[in-house]
Protein backbone atom coordinates (compact mmCIF):
# COMPACT_ATOMS: atom_id res chain seq x y z
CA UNK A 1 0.00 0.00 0.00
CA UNK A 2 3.22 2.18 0.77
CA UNK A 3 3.86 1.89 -2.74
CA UNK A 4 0.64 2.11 -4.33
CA UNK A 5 0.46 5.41 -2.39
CA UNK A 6 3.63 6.81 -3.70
CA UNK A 7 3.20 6.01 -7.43
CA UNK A 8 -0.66 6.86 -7.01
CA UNK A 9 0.40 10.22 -5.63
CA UNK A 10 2.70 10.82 -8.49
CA UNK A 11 0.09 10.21 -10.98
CA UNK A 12 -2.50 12.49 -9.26
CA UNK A 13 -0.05 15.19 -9.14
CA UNK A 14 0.55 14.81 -12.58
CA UNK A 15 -3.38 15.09 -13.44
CA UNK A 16 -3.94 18.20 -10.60
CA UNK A 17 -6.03 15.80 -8.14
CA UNK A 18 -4.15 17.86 -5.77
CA UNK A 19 -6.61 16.17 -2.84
CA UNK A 20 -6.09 12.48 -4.44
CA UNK A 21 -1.87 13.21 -4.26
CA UNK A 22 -2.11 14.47 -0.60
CA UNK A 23 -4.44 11.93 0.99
CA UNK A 24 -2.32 9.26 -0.22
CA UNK A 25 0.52 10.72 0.50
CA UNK A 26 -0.34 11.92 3.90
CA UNK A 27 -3.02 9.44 4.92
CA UNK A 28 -3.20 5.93 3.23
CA UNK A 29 0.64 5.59 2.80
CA UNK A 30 1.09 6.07 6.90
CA UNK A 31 -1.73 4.18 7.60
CA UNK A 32 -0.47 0.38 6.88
CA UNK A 33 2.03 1.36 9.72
CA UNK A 34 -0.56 2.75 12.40
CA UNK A 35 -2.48 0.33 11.50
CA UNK A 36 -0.20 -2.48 11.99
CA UNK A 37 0.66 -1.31 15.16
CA UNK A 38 -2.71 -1.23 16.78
CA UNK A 39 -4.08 -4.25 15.35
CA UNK A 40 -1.03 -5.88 16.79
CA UNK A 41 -1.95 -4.17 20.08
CA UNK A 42 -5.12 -5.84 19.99
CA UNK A 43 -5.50 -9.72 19.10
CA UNK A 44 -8.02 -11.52 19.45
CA UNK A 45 -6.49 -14.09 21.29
CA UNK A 46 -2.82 -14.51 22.14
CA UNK A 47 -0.95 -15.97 19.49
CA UNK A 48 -3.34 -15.88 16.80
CA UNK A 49 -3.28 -13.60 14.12
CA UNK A 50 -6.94 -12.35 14.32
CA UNK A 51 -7.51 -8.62 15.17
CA UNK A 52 -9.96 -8.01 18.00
CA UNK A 53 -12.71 -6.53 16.21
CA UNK A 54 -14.11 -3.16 17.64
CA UNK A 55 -17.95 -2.35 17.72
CA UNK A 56 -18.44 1.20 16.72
CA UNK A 57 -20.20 3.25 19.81
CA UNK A 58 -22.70 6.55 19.45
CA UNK A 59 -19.53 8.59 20.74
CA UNK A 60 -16.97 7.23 17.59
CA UNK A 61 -19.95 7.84 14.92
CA UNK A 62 -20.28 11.41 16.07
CA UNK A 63 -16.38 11.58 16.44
CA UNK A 64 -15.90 9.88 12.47
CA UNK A 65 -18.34 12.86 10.62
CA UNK A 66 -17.60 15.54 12.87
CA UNK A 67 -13.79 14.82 12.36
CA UNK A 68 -14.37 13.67 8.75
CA UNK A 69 -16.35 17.13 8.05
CA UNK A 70 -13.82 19.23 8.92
CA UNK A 71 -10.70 17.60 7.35
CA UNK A 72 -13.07 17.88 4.51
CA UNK A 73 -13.65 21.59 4.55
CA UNK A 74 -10.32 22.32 5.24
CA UNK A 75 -9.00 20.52 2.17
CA UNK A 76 -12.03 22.31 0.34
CA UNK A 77 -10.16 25.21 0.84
CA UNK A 78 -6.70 24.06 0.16
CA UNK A 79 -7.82 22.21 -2.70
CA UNK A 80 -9.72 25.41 -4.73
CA UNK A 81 -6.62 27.58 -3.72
CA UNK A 82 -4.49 24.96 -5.80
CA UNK A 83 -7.01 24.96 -8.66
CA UNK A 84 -7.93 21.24 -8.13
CA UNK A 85 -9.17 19.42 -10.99
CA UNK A 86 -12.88 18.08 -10.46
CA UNK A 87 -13.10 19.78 -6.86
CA UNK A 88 -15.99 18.61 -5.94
CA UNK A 89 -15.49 14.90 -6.70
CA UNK A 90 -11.86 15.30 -4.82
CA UNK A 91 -13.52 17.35 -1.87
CA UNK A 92 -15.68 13.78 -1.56
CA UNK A 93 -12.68 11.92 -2.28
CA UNK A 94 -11.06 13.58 0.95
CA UNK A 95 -14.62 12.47 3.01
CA UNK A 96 -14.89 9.09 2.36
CA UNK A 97 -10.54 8.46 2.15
CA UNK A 98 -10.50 10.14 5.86
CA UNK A 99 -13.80 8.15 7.11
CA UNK A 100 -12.05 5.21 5.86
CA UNK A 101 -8.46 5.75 7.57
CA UNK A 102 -10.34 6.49 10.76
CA UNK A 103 -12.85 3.67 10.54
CA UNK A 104 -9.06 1.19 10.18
CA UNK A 105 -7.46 2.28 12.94
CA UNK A 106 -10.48 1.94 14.93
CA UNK A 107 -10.55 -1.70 13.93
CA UNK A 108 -13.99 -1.65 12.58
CA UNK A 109 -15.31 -3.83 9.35
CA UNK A 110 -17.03 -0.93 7.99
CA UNK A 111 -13.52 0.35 7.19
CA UNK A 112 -14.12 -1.58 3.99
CA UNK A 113 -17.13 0.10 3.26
CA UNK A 114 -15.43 3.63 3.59
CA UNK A 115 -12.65 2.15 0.89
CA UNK A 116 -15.42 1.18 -1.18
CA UNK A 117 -17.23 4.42 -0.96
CA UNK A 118 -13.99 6.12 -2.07
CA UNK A 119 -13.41 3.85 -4.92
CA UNK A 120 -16.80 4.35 -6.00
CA UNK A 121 -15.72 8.23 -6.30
CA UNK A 122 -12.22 7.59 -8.02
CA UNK A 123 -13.73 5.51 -10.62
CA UNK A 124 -15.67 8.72 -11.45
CA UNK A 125 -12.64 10.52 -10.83
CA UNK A 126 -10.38 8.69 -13.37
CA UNK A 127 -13.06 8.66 -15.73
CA UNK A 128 -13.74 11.82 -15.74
CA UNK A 129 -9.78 11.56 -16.97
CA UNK A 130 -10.61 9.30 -19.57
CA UNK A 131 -7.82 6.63 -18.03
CA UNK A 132 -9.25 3.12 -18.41
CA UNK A 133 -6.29 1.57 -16.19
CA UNK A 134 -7.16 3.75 -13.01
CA UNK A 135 -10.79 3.05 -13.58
CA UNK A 136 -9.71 -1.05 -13.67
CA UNK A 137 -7.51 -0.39 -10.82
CA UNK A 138 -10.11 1.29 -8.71
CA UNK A 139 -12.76 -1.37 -10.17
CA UNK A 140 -10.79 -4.25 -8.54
CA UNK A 141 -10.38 -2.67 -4.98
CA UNK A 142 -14.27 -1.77 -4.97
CA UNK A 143 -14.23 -6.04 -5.22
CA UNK A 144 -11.53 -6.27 -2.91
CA UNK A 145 -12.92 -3.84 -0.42
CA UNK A 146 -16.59 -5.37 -0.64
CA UNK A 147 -15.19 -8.81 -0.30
CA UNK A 148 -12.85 -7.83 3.22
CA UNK A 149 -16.29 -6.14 4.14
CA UNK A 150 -18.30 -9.20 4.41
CA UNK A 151 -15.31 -11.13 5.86
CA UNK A 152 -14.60 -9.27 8.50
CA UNK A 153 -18.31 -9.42 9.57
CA UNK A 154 -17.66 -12.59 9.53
CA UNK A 155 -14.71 -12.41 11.91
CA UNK A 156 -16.74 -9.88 14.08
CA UNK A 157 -20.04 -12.72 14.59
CA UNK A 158 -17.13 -15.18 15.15
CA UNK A 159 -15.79 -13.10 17.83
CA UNK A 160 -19.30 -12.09 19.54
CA UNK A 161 -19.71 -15.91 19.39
CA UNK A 162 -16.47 -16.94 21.38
């Protein structure tokens, strides 16, 4: 994902997704690593693999939009003063790319559905573009992410079971 992030921030630059270049770059590139490190503070049981899955309370959901909302307006801002291409698409993009960074770290399954919100809005980013590999690309982690979605609600029932 480190990767991705880097050549995916490159390309955005080079297209003026200004927003798409610096959530990448400054959000989903770190976020493997914080990740990592607080799923592996947090197992489900010792010496397993398995994340402890965490149930979303009243107090995160207010936390994830009001915290979501205003990154979001303050890249609105950043993002007209660079002349962003498509602002409004990227001032989503920034919504549902922070929701989803959030909704990871917190551990939660509908981390997959914020992922698959935002692919939803790079697809009609990049084609919007006219590029038929980003749309593909974007395409196969809207699979991805709706597949992980449905298996981690798996995990969590598994967990609430045990």
């Amino acid at each position: 994902m480190i990767g991705f992030s880097i050549l995916y921030g490159i390309l955005s630059f080079r297209c003026a997704y200004y927003g798409e270049m610096i959530t990448y770059l400054g959000m989903s590139g770190p976020m493997p690593a914080l990740s990592m490190i607080s799923w592996l503070r947090h197992l489900f049981e010792k010496g397993k693999s398995q994340v402890q899955i965490e149930r979303l309370s009243l107090n995160k959901i207010v936390c994830l939009f009001f915290f979501s909302l205003l990154v979001t307006g303050i890249f609105y801002v950043v993002l007209k003063e660079l002349n962003t291409a498509h602002l409004k698409w990227s001032t989503i993009s920034v919504f549902t790319s922070f929701a989803a960074v959030l909704l990871t770290f917190w551990r939660s399954p509908y981390y997959a559905l914020g992922y698959a919100a935002n692919d939803l809005v790079l697809i009609v980013l990049w084609t919007l573009q006219h590029d038929i590999v980003m749309i593909l690309c974007f395409a196969v982690f809207l699979i991805n992410d709706l597949y992980g979605f449905c298996n981690w609600r798996k995990m969590e029932k598994i967990q609430q079971e045990g």
